[in-house]
Protein backbone atom coordinates (compact mmCIF):
# COMPACT_ATOMS: atom_id res chain seq x y z
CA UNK A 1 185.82 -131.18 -46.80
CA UNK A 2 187.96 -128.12 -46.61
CA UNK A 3 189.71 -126.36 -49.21
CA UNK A 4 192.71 -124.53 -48.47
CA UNK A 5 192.76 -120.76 -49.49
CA UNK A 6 196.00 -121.14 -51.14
CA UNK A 7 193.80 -123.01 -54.03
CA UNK A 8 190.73 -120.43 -54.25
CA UNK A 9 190.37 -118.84 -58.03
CA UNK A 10 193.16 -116.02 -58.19
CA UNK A 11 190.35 -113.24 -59.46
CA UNK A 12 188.89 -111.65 -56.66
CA UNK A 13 184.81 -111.68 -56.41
CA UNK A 14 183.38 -108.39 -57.85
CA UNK A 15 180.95 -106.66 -55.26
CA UNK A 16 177.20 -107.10 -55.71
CA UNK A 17 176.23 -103.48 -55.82
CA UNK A 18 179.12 -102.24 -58.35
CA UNK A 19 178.30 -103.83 -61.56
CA UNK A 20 180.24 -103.22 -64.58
CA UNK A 21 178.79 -99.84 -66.20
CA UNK A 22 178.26 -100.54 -70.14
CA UNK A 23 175.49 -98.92 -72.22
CA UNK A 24 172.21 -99.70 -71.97
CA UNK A 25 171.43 -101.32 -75.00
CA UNK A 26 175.03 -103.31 -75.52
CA UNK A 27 176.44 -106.38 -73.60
CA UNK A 28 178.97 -108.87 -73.52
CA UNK A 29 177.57 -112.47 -74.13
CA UNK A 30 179.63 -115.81 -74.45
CA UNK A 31 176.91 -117.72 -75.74
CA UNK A 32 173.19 -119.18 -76.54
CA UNK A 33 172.25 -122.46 -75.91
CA UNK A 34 169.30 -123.50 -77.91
CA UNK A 35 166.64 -126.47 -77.38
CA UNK A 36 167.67 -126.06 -73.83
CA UNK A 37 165.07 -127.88 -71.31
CA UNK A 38 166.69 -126.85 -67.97
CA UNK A 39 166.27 -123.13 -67.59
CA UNK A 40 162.48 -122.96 -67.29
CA UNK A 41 159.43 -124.25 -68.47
CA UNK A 42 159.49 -125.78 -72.23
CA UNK A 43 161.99 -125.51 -74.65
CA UNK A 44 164.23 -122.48 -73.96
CA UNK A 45 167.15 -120.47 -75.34
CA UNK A 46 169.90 -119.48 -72.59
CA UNK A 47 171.88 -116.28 -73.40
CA UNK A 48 174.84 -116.64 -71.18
CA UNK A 49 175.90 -113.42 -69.74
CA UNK A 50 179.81 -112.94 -68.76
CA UNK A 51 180.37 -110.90 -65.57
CA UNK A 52 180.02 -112.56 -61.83
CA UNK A 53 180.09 -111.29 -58.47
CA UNK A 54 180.61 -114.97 -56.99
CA UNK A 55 183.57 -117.31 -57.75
CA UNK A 56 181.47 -120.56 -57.03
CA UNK A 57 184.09 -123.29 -56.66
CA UNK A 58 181.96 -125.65 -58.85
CA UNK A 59 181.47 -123.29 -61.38
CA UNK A 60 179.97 -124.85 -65.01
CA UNK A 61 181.13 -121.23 -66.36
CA UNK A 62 184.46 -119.84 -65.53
CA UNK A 63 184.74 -118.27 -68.77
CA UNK A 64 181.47 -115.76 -67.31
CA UNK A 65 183.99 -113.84 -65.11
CA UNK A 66 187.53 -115.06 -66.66
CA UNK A 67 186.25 -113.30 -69.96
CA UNK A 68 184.41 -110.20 -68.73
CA UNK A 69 187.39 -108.05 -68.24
CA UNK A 70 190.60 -110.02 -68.23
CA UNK A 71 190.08 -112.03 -71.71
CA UNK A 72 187.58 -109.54 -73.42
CA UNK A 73 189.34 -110.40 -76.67
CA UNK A 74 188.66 -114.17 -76.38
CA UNK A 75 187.14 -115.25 -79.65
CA UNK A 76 183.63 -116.97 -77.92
CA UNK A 77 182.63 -112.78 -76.22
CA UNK A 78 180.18 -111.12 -78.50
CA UNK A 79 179.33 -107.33 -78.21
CA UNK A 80 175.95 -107.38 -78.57
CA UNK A 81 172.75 -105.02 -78.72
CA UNK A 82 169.52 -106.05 -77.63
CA UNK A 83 167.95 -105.39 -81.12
CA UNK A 84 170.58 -107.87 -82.64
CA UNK A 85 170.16 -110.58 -79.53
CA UNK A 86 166.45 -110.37 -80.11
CA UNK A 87 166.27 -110.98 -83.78
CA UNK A 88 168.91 -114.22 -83.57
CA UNK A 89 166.49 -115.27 -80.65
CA UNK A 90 162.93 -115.19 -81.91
CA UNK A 91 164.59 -117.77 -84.97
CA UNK A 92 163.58 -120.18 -81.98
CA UNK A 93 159.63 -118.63 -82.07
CA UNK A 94 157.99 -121.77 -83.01
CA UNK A 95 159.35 -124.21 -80.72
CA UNK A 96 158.33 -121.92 -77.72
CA UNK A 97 155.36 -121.78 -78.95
CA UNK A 98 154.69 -125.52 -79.66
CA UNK A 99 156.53 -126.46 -75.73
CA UNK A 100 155.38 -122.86 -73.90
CA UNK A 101 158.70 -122.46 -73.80
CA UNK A 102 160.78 -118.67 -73.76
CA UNK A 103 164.57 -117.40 -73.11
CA UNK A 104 165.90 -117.66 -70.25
CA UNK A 105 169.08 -114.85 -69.43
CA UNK A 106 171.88 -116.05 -67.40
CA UNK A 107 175.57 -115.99 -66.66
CA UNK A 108 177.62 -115.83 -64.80
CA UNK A 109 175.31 -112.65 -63.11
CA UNK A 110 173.06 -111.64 -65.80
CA UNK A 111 172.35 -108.26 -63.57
CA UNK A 112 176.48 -108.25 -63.60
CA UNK A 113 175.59 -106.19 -66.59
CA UNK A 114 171.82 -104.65 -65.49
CA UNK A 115 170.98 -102.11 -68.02
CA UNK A 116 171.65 -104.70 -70.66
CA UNK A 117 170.10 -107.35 -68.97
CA UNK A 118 166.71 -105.28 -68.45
CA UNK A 119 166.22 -103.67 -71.81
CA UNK A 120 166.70 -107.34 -72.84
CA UNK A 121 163.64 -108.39 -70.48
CA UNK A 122 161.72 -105.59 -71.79
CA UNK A 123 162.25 -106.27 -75.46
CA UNK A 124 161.05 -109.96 -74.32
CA UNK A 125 158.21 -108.85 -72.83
CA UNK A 126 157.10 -106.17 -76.08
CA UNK A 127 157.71 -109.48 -78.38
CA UNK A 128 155.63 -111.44 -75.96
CA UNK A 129 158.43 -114.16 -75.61
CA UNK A 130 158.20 -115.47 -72.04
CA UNK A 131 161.18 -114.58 -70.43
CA UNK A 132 163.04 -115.66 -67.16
CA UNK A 133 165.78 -114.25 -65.35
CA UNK A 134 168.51 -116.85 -63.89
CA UNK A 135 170.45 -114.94 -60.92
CA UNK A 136 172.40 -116.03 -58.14
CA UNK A 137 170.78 -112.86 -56.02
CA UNK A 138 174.19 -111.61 -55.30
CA UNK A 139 173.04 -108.35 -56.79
CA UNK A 140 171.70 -105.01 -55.33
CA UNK A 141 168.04 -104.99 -54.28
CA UNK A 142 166.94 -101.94 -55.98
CA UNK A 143 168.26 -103.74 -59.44
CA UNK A 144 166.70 -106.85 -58.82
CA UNK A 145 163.30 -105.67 -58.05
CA UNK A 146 163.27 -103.63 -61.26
CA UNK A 147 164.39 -106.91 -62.91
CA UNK A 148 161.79 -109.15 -61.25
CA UNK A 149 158.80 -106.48 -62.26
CA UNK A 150 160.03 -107.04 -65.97
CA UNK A 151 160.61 -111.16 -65.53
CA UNK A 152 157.81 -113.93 -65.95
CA UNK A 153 160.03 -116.28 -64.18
CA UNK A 154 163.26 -115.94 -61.89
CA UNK A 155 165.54 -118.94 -61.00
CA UNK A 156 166.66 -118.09 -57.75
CA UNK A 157 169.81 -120.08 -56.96
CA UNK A 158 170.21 -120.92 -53.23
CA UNK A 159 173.98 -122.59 -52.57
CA UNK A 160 174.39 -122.66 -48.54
CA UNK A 161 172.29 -121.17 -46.02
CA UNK A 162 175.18 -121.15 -43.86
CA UNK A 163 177.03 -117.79 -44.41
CA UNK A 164 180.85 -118.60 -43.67
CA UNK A 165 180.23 -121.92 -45.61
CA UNK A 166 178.72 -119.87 -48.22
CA UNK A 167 181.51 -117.83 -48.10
CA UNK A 168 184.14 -120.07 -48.26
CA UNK A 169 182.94 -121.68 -51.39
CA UNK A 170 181.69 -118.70 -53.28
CA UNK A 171 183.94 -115.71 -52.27
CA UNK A 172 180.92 -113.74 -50.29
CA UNK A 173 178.35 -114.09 -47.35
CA UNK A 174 175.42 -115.30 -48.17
CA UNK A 175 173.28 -112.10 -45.84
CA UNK A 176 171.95 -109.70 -48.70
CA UNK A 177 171.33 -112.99 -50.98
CA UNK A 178 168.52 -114.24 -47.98
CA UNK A 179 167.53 -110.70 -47.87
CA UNK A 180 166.97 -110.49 -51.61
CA UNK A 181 164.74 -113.57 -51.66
CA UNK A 182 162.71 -112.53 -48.76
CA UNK A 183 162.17 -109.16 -50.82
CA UNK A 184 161.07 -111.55 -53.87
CA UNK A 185 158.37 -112.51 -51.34
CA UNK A 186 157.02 -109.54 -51.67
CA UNK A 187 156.50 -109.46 -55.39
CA UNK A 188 154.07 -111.66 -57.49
CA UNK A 189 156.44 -112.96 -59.89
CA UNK A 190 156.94 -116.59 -59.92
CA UNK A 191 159.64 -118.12 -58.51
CA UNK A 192 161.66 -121.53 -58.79
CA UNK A 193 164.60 -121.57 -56.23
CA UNK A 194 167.76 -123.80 -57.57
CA UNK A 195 169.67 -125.81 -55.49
CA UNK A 196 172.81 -126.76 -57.20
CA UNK A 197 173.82 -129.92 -54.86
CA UNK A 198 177.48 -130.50 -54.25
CA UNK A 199 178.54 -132.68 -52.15
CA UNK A 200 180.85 -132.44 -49.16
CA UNK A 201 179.33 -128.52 -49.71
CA UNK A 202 175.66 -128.20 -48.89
CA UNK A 203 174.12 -131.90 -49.58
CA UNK A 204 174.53 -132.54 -44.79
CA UNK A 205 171.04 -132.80 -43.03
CA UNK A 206 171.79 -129.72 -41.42
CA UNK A 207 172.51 -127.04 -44.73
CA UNK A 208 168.99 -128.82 -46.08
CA UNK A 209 166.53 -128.48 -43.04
CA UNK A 210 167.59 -125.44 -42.64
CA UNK A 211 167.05 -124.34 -46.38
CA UNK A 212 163.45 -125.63 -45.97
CA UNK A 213 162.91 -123.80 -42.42
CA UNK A 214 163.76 -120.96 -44.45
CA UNK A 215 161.83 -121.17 -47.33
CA UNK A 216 158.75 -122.98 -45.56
CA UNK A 217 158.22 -119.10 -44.36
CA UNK A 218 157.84 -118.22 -48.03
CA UNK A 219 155.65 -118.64 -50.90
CA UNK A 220 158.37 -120.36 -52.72
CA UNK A 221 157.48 -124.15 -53.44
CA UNK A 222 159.05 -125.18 -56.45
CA UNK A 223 162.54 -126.33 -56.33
CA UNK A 224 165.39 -127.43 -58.65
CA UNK A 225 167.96 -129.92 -57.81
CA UNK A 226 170.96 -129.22 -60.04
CA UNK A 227 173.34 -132.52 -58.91
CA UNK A 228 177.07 -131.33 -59.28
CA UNK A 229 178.78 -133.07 -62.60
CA UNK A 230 182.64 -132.85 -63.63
CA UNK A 231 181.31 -131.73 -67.09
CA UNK A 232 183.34 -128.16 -66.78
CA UNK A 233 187.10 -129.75 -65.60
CA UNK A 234 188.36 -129.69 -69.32
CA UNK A 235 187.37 -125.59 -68.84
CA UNK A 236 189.19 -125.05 -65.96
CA UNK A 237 192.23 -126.70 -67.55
CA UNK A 238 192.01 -124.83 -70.80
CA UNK A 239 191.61 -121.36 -69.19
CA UNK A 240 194.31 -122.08 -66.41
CA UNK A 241 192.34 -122.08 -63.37
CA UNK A 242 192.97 -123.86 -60.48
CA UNK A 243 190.12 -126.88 -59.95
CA UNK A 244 189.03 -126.59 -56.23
CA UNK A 245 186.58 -129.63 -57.54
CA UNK A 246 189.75 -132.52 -57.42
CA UNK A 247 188.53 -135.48 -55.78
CA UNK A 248 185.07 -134.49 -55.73
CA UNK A 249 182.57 -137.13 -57.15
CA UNK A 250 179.01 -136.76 -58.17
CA UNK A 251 175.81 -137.41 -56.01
CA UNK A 252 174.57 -140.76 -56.38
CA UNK A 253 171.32 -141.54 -57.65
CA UNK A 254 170.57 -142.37 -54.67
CA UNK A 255 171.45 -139.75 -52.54
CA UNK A 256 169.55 -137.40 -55.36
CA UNK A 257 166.58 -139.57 -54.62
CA UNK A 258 166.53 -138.87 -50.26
CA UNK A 259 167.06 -135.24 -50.97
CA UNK A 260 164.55 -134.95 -53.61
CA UNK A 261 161.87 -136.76 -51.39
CA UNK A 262 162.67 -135.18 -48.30
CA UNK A 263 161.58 -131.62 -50.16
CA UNK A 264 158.40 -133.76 -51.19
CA UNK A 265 157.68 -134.63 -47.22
CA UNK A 266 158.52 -130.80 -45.80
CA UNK A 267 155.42 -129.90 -48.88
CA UNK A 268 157.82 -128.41 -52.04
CA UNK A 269 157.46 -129.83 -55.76
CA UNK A 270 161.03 -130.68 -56.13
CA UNK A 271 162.28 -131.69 -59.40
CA UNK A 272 165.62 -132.92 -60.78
CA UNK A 273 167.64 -131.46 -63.30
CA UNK A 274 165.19 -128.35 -64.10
């Protein structure tokens, strides 16, 4: 299916290598979602980043990029510092500890806003509160290995390994987000690449055997499928945006099911959901 460009998102992608400059130990959040079991291992709290370099047509979080600069006065944006964030997080202590669970930092781009997101991995690390990074790799290299050397975990979103199809439904190329991941390789941190499955998008035979030619060369083996849901239209509608989603239906169960055990055959641990 083929959108016309007449209906892409009216705010123009950011670039991955200029992210918004703030000061290192204050950032713009839109919010924290507790007793959350699908950003990492256990029971995890997700602080939501705004800032994006991608304009994924799919999108669960306009507000991310709609509120970074343009809204900056909407009423959900909190200025933040990472003493405050860290205090309101470690309320959630005891349930990571009873479900080895941790916070997970996400967005939008979380490394949208790097210095923040770092000292926020740092502080995470001093506390000894397993942390993972949630990126979409759109970012510049040097900033994500100094992010991935501070991370216990990084969910590594993968959308179309073709780079004009990639393009066409996220607002860049897909080149320096391969090129990130293959610099992951290099690193010891663990990784779980996220696949968010939309169909008419990415779900063909050919966008997933080549994902898996790809990431057979890796040491990359776990993998999230994240089926597309209409669960953000009522966002689109409330913050005016244009829904390039119309029309667009779910993945059946079914069709979860093939992709999920052709992973399993080509030797990944694929999982559903998380």
């Amino acid at each position: 299916m083929v959108i016309p460009a007449s209906s892409v998102i009216s705010q123009a992608p950011g670039t991955a290598a200029k992210p918004t400059p703030q000061a290192a130990r204050t950032g713009r959040i839109f919010d924290i979602k507790r007793f959350s079991s699908h950003d990492g291992p256990g029971i995890r709290s997700t602080v939501f980043l705004t800032g994006c370099p991608l304009r994924c047509a799919w999108c669960h979080n306009p507000e991310a990029f709609v509120c970074h600069e343009e809204n900056a006065g909407n009423s959900r944006i909190r200025e933040i510092t990472v003493p405050a964030l860290v205090r309101e997080l470690e309320r959630d202590v005891s349930y990571f500890d009873t479900s080895n669970g941790g916070v997970t930092i996400s967005g939008g781009e979380p490394l949208f806003q790097s210095a923040f997101a770092m000292e926020l991995l740092r502080a995470c690390r001093k506390r000894e509160l397993h942390n993972a990074l949630d990126t979409s790799g759109c970012v510049d290299p040097s900033v994500l290995m100094a992010a991935a050397s501070l991370a216990d975990l990084v969910l590594y979103d993968l959308k179309a390994m073709d780079s004009a199809t990639h393009s066409e439904w996220t607002g860049v190329g897909n080149q320096r987000i391969l090129e990130n991941l293959r610099l992951l390789q290099t690193t010891d941190v663990e990784v779980w690449i996220r696949l968010p499955l939309i169909p008419g998008v990415n779900d063909d035979e050919g966008n997933l055997d080549a994902m898996i030619a790809s990431l057979s060369k890796t040491r990359f083996r776990r993998i999230s499928i994240l089926p597309y849901h209409k669960i953000a239209s009522a966002k689109y509608q409330r913050l005016g945006l244009p829904e390039r989603m119309t029309g667009v239906e779910p993945p059946t169960p079914e069709r979860v099911e093939q992709i999920r055990a052709h992973f399993a055959a080509a030797g990944f641990d694929p999982h559903v959901g998380h």
